[in-house]
PDB file of N, CA and C in Angstrom:
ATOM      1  N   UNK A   1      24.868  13.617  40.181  1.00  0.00           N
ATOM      2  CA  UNK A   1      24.680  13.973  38.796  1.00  0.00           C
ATOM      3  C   UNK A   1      25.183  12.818  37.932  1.00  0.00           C
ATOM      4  N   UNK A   2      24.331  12.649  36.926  1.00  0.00           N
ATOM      5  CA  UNK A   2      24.874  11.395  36.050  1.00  0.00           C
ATOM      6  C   UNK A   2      25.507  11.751  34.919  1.00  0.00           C
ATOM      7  N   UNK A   3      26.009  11.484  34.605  1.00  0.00           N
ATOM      8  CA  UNK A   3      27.147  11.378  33.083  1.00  0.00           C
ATOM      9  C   UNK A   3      26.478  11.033  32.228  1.00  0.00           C
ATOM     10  N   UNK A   4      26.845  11.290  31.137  1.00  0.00           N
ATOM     11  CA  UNK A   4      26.542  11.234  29.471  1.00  0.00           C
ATOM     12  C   UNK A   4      26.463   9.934  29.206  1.00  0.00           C
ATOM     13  N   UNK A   5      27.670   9.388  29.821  1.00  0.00           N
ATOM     14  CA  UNK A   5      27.679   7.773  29.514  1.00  0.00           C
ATOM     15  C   UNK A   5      26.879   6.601  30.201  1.00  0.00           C
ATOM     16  N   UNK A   6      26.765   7.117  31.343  1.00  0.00           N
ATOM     17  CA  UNK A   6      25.304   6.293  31.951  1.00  0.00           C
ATOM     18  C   UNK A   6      23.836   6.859  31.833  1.00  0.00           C
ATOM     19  N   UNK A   7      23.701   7.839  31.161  1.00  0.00           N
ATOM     20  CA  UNK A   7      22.663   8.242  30.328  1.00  0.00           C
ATOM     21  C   UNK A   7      22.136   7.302  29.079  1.00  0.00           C
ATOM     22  N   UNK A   8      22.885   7.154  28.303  1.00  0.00           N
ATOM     23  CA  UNK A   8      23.045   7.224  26.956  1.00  0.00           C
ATOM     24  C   UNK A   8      22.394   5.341  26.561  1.00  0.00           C
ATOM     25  N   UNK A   9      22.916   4.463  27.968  1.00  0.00           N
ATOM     26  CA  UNK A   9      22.315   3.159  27.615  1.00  0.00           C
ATOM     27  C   UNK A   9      20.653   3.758  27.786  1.00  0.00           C
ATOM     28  N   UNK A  10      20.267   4.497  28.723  1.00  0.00           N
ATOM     29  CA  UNK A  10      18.888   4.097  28.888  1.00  0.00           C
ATOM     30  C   UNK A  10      18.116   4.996  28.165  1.00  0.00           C
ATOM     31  N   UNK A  11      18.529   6.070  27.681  1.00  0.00           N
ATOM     32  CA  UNK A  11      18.033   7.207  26.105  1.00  0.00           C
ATOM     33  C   UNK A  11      17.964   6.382  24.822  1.00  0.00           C
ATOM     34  N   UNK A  12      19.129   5.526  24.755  1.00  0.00           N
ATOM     35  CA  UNK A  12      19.256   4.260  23.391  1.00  0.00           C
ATOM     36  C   UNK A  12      18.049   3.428  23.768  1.00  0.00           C
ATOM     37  N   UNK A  13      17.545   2.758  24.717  1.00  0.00           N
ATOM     38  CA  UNK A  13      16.570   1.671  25.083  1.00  0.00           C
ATOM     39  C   UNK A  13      15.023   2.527  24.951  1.00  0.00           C
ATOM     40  N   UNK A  14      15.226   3.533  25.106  1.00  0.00           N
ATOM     41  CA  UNK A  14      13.519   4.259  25.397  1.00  0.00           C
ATOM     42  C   UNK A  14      13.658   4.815  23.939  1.00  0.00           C
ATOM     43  N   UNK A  15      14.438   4.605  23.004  1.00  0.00           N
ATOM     44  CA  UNK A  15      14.216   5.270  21.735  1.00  0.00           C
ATOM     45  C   UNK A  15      13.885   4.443  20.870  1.00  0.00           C
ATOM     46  N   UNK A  16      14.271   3.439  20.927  1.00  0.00           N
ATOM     47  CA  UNK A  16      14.290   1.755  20.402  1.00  0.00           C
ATOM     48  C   UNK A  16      13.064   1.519  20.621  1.00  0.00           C
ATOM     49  N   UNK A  17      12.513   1.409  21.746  1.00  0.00           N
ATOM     50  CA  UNK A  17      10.971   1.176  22.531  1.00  0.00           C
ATOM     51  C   UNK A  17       9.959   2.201  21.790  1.00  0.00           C
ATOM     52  N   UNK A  18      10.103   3.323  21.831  1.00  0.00           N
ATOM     53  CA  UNK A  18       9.603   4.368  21.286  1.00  0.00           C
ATOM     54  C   UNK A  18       9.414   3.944  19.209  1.00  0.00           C
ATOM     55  N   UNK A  19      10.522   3.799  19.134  1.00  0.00           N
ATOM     56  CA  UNK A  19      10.006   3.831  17.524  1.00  0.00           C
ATOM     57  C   UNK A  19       9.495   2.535  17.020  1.00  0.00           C
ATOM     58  N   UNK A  20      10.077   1.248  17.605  1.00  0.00           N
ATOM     59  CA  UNK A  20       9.181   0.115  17.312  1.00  0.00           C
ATOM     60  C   UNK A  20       8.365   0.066  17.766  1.00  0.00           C
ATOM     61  N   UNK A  21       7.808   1.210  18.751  1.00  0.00           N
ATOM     62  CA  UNK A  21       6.100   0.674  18.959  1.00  0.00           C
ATOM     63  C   UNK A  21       4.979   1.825  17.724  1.00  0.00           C
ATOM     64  N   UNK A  22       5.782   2.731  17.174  1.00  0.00           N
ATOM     65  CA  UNK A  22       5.151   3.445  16.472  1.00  0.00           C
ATOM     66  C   UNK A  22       5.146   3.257  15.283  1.00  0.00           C
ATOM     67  N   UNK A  23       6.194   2.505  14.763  1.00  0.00           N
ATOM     68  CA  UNK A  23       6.164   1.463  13.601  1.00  0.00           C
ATOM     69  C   UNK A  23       5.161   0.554  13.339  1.00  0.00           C
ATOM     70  N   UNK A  24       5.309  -0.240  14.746  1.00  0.00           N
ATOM     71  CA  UNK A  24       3.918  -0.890  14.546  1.00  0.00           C
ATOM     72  C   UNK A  24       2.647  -0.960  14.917  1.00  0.00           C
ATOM     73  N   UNK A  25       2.613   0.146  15.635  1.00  0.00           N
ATOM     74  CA  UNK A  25       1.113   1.124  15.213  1.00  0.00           C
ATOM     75  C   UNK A  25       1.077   1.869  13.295  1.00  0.00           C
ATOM     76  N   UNK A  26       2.108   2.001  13.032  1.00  0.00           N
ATOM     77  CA  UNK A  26       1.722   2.693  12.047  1.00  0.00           C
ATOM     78  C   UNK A  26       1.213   1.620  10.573  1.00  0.00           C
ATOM     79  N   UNK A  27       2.015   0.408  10.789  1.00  0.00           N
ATOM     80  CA  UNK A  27       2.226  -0.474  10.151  1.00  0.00           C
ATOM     81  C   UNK A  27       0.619  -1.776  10.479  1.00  0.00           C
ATOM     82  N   UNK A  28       0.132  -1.442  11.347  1.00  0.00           N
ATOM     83  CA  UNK A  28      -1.390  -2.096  11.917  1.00  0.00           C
ATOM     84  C   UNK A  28      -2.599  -0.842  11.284  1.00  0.00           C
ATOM     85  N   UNK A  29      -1.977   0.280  11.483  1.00  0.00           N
ATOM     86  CA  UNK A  29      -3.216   0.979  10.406  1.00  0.00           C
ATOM     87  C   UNK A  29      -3.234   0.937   9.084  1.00  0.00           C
ATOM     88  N   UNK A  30      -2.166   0.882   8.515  1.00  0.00           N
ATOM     89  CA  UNK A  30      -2.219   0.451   6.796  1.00  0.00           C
ATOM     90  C   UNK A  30      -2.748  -0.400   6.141  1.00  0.00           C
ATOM     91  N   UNK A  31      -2.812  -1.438   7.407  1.00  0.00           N
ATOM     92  CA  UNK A  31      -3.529  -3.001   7.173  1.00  0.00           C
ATOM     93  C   UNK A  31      -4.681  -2.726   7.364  1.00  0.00           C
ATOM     94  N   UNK A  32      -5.321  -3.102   5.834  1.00  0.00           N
ATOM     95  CA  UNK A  32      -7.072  -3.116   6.026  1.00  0.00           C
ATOM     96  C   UNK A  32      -7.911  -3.726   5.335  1.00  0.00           C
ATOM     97  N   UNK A  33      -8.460  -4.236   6.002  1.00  0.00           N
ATOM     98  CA  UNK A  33      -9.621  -5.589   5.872  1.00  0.00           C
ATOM     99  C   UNK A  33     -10.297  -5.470   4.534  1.00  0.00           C
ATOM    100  N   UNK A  34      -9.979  -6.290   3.937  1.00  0.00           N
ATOM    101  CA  UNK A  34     -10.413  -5.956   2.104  1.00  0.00           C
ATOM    102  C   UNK A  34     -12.119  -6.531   2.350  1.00  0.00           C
ATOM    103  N   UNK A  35     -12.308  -6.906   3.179  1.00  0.00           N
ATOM    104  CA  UNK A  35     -13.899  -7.297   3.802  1.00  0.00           C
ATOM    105  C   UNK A  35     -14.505  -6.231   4.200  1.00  0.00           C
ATOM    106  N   UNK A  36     -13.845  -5.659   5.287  1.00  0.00           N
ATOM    107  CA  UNK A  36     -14.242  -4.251   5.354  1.00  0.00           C
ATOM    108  C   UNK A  36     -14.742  -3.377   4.526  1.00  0.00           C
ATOM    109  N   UNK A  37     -13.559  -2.879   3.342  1.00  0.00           N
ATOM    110  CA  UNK A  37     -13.910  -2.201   2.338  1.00  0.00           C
ATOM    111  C   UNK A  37     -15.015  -2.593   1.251  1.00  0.00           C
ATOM    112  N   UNK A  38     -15.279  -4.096   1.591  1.00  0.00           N
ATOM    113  CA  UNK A  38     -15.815  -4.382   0.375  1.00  0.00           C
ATOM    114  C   UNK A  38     -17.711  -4.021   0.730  1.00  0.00           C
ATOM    115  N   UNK A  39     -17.929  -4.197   1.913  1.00  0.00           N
ATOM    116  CA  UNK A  39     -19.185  -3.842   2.743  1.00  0.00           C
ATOM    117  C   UNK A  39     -19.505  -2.362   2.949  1.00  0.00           C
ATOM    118  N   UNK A  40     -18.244  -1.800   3.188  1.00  0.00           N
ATOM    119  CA  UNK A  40     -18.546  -0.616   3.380  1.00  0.00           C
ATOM    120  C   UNK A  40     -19.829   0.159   2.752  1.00  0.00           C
ATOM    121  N   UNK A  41     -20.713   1.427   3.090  1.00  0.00           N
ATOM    122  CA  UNK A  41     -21.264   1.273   2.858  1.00  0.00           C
ATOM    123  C   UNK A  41     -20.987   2.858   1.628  1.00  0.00           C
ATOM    124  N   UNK A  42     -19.937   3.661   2.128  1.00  0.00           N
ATOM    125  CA  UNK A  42     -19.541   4.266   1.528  1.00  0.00           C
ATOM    126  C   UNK A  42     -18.281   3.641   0.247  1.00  0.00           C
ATOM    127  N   UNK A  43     -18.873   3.562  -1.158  1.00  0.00           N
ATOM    128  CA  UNK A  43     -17.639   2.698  -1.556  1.00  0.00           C
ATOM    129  C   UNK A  43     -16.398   3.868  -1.891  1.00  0.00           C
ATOM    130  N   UNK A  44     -16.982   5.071  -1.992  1.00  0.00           N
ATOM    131  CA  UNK A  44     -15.705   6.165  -2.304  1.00  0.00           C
ATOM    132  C   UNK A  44     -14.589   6.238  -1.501  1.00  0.00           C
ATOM    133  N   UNK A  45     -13.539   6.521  -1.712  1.00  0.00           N
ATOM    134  CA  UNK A  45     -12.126   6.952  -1.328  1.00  0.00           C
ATOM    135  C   UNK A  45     -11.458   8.285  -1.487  1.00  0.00           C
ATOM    136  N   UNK A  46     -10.328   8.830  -0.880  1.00  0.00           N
ATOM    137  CA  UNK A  46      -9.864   9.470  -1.666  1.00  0.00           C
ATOM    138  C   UNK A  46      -7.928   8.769  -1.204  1.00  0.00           C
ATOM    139  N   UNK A  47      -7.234   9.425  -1.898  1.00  0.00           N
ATOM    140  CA  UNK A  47      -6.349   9.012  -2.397  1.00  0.00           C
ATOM    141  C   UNK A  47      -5.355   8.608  -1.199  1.00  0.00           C
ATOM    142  N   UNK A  48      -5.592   9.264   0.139  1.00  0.00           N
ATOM    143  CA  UNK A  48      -4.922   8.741   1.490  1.00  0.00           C
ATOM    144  C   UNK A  48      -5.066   7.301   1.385  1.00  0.00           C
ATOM    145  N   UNK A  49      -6.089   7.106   1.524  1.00  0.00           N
ATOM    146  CA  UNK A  49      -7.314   5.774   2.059  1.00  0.00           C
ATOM    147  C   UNK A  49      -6.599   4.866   0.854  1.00  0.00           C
ATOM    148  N   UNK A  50      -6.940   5.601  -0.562  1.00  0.00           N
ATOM    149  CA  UNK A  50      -6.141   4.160  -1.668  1.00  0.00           C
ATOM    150  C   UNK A  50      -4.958   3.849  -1.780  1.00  0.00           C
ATOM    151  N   UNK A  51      -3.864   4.678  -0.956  1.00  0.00           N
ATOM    152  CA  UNK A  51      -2.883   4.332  -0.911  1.00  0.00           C
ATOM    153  C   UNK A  51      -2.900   3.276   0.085  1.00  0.00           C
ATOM    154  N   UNK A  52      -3.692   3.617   1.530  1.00  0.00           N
ATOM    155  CA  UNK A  52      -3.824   2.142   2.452  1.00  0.00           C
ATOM    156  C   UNK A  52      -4.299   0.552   1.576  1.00  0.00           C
ATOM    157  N   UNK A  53      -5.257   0.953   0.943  1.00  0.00           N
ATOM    158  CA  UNK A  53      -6.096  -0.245   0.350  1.00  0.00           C
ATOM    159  C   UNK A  53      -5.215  -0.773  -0.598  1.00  0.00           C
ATOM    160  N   UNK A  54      -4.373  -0.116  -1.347  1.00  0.00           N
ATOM    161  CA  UNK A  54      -3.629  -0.709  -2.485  1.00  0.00           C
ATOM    162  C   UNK A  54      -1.954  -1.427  -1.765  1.00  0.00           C
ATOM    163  N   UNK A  55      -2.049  -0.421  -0.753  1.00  0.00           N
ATOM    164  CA  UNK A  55      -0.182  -0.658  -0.217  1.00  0.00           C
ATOM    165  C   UNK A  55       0.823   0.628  -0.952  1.00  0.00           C
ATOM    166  N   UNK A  56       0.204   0.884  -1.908  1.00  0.00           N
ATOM    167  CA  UNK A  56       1.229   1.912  -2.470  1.00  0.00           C
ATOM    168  C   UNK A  56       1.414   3.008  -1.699  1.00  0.00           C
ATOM    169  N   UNK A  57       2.431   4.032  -2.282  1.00  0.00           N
ATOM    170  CA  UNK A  57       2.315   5.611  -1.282  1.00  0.00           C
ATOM    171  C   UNK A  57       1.737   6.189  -2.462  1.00  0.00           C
ATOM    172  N   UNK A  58       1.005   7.778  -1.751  1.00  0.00           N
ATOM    173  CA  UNK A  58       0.290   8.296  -2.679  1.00  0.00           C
ATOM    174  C   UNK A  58       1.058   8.735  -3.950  1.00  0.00           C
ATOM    175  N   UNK A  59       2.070   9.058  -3.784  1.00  0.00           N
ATOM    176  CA  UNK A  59       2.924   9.697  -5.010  1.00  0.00           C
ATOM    177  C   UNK A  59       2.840   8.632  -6.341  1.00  0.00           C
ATOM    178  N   UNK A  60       3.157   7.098  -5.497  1.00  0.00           N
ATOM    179  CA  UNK A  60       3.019   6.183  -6.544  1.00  0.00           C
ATOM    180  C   UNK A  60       1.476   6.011  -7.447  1.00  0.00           C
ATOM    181  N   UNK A  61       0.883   6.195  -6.371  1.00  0.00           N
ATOM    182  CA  UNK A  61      -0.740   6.170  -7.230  1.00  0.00           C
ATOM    183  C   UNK A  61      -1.020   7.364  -7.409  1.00  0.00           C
ATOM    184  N   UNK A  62       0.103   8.858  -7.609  1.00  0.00           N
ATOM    185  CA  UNK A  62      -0.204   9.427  -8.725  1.00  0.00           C
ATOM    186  C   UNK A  62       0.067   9.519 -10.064  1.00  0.00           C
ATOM    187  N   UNK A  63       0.836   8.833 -10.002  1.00  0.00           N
ATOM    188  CA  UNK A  63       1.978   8.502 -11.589  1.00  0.00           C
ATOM    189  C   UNK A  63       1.101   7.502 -11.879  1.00  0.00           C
ATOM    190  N   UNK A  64       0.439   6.151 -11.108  1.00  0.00           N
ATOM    191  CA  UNK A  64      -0.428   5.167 -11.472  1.00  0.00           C
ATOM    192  C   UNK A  64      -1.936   6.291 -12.411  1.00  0.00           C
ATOM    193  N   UNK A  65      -2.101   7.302 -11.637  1.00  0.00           N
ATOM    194  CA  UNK A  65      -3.581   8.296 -12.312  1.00  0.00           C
ATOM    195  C   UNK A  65      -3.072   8.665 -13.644  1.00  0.00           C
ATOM    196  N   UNK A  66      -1.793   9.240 -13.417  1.00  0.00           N
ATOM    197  CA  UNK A  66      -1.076  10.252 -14.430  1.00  0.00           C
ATOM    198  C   UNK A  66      -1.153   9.177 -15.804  1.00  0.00           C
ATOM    199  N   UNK A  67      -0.566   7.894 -15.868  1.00  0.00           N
ATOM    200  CA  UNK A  67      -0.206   6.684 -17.037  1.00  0.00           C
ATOM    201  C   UNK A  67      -1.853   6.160 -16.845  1.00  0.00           C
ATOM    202  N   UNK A  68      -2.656   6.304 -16.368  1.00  0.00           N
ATOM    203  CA  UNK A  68      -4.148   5.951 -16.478  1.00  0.00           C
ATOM    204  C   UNK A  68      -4.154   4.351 -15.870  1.00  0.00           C
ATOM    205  N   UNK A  69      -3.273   3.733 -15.410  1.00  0.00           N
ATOM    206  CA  UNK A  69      -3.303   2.673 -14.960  1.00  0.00           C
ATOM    207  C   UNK A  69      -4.233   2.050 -13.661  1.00  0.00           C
ATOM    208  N   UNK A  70      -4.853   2.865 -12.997  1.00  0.00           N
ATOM    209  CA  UNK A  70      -5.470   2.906 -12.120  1.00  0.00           C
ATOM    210  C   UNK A  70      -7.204   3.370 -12.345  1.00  0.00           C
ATOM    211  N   UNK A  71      -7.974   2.421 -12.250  1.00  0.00           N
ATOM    212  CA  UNK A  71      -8.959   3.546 -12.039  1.00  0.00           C
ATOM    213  C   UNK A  71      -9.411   4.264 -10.958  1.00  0.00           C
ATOM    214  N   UNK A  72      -9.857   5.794 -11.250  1.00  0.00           N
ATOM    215  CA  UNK A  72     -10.094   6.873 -10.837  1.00  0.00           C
ATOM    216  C   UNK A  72     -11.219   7.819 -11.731  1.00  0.00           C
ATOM    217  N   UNK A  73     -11.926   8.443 -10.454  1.00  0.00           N
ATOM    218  CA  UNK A  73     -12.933   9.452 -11.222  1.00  0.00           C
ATOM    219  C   UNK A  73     -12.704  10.795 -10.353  1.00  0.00           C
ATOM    220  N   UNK A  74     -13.066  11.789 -11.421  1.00  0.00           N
ATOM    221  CA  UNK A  74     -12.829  13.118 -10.678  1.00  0.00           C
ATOM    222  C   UNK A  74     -13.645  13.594  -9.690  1.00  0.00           C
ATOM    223  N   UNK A  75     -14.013  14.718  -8.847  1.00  0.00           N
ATOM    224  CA  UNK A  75     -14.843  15.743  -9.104  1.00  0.00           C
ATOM    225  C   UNK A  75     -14.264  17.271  -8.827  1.00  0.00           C
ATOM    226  N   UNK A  76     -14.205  17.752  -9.821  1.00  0.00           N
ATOM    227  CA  UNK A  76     -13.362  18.733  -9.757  1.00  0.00           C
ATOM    228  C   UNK A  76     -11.838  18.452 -10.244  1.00  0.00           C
ATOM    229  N   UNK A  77     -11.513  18.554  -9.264  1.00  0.00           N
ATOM    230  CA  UNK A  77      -9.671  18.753  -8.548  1.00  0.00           C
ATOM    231  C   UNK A  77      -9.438  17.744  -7.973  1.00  0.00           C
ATOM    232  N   UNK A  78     -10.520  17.382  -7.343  1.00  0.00           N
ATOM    233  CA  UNK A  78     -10.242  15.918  -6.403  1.00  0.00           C
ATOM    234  C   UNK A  78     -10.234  14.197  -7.078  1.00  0.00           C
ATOM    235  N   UNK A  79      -9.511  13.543  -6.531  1.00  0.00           N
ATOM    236  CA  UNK A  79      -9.296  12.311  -7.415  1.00  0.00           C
ATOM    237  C   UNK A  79     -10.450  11.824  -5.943  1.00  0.00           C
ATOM    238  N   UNK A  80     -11.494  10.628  -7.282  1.00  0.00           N
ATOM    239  CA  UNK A  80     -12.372   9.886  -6.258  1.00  0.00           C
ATOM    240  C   UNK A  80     -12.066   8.110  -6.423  1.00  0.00           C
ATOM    241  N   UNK A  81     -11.660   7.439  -5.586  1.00  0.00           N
ATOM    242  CA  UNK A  81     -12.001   5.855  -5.994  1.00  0.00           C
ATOM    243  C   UNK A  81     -12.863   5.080  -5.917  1.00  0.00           C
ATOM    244  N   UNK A  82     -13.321   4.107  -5.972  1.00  0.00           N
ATOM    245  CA  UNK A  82     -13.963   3.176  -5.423  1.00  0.00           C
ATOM    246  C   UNK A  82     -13.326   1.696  -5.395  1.00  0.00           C
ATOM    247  N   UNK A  83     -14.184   1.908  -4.089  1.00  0.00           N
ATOM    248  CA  UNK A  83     -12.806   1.286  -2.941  1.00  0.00           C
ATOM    249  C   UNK A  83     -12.959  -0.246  -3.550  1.00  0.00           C
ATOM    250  N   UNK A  84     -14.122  -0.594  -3.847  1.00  0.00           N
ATOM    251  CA  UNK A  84     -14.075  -2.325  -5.251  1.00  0.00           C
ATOM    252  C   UNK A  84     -13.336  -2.034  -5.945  1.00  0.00           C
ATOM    253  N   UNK A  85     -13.511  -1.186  -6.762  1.00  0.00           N
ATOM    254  CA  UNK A  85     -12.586  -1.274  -8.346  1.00  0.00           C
ATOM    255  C   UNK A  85     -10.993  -1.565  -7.723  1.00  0.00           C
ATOM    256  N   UNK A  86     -10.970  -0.495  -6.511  1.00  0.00           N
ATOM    257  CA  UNK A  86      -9.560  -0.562  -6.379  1.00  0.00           C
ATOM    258  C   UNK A  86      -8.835  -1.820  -5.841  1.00  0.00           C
ATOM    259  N   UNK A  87      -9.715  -2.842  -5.271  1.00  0.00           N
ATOM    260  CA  UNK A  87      -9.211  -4.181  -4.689  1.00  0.00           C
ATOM    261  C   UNK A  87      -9.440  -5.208  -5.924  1.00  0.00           C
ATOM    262  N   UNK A  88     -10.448  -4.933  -7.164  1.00  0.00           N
ATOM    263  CA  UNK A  88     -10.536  -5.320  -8.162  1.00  0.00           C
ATOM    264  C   UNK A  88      -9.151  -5.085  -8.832  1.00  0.00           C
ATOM    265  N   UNK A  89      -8.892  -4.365  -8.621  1.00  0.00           N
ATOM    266  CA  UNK A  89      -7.533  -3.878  -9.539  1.00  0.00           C
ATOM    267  C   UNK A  89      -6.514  -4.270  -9.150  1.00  0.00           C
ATOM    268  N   UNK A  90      -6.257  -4.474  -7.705  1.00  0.00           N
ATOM    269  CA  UNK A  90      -4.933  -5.365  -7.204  1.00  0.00           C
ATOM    270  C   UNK A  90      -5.021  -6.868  -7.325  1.00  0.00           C
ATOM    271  N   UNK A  91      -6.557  -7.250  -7.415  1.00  0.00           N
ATOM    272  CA  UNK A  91      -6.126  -8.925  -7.522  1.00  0.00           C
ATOM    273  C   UNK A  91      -5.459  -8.716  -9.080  1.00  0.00           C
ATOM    274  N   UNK A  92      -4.491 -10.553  -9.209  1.00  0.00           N
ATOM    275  CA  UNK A  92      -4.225 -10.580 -10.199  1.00  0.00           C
ATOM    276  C   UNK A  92      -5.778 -10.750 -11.128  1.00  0.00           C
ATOM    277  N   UNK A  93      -5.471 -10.943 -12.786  1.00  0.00           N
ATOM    278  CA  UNK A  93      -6.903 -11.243 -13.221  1.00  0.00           C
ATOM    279  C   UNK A  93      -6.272 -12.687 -13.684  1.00  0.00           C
ATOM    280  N   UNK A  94      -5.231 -13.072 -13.590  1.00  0.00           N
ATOM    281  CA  UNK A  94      -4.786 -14.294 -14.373  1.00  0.00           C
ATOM    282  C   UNK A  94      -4.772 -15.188 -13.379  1.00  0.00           C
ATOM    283  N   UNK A  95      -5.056 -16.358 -14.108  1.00  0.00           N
ATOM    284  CA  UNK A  95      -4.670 -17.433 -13.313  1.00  0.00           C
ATOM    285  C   UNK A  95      -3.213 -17.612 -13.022  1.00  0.00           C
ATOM    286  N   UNK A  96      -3.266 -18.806 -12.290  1.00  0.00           N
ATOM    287  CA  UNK A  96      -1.804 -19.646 -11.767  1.00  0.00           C
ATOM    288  C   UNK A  96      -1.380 -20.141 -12.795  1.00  0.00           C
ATOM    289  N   UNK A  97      -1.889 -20.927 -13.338  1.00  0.00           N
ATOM    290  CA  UNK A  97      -1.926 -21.369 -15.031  1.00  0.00           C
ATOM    291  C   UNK A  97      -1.571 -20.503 -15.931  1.00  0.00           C
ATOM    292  N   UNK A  98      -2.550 -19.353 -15.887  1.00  0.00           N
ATOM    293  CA  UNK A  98      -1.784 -18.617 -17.100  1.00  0.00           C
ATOM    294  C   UNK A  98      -0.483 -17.918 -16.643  1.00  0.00           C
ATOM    295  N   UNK A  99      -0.277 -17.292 -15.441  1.00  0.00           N
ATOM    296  CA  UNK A  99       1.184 -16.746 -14.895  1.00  0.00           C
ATOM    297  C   UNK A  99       1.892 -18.087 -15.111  1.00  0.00           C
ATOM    298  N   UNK A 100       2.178 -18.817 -15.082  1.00  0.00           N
ATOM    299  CA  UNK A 100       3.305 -20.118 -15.535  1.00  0.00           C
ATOM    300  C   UNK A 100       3.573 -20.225 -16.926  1.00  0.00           C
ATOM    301  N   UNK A 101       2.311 -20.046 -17.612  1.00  0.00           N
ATOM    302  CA  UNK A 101       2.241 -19.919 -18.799  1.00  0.00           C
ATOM    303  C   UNK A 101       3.062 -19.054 -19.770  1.00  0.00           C
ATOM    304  N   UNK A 102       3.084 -17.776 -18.901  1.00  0.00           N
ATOM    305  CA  UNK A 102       3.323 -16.807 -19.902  1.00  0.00           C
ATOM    306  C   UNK A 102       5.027 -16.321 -18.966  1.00  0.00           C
ATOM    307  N   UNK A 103       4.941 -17.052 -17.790  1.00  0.00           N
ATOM    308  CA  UNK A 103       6.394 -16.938 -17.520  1.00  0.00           C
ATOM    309  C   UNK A 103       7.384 -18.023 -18.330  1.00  0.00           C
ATOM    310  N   UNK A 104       7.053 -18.873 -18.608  1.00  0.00           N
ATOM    311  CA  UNK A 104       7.304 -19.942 -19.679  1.00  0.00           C
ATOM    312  C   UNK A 104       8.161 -19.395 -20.543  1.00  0.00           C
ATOM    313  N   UNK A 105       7.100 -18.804 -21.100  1.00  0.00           N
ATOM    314  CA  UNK A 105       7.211 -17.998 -22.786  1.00  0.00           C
ATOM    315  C   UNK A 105       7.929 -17.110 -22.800  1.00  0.00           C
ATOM    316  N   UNK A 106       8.435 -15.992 -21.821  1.00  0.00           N
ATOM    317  CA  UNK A 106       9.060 -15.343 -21.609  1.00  0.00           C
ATOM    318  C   UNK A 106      10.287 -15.878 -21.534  1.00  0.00           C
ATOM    319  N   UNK A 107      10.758 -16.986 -20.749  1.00  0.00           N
ATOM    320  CA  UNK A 107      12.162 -17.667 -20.291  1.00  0.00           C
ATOM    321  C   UNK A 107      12.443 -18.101 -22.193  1.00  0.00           C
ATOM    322  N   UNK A 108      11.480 -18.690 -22.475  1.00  0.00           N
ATOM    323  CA  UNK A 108      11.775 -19.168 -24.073  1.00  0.00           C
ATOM    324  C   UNK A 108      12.149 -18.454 -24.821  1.00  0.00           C
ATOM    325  N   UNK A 109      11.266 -17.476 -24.923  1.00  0.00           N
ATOM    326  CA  UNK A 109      11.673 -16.206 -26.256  1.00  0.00           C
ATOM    327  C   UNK A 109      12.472 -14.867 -25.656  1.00  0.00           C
ATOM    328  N   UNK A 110      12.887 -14.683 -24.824  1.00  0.00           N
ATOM    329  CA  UNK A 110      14.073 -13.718 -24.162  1.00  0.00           C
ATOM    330  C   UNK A 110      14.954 -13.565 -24.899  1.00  0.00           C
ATOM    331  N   UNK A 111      15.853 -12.189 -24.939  1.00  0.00           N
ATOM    332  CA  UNK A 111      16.908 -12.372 -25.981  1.00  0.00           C
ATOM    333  C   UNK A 111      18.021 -12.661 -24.988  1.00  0.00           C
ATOM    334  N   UNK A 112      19.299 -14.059 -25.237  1.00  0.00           N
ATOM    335  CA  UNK A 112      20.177 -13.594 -24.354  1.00  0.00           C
ATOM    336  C   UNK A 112      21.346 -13.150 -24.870  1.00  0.00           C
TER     337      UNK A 112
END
């Protein structure tokens, strides 16, 4: 019969094994091919799926629906996306130029 204590290294090692491999299974499905989506032939979503495409969790892209910051269309009850607008919406729209620009201006006119 084995003891608790020579248990316990090889329960610690198969748990370790166990959750970093489901991490990164879980962390390989979130990742998704903005090529993919962009071909697709279905461009709709619903809000699981835009939380993958955006990176956010859904809660966050409901407060994003709620402040209108996001676009979204209904039907019904159900929130619908499209899955362009929504990769439209994560690129920046500014340039490199203008983000320097207006980080600039900010460092300048700040109150300290």
């Amino acid at each position: 019969m084995f003891t608790i204590n020579e248990i316990l290294p090889f329960v610690d090692s198969y748990i370790r094994n166990v959750v970093s491999s489901e991490v990164r299974k879980a962390l390989s499905e979130r990742t998704i091919n903005a090529s993919v989506c962009a071909t697709d032939e279905n461009d709709e979503c619903d809000i699981q799926e835009a939380a993958l495409i955006t990176g956010r969790s859904v809660a966050t892209l409901y407060g994003d629906v709620h402040s209108r910051a996001i676009p979204v269309s209904r039907r019904g009850r159900k929130l619908v996306f499209s899955k362009k607008q929504l990769l439209d919406w994560k690129t920046p729209s500014m340039t490199a130029d203008e983000l320097d620009q207006q980080s600039s201006n900010y460092i300048v006119n700040r109150k300290k």
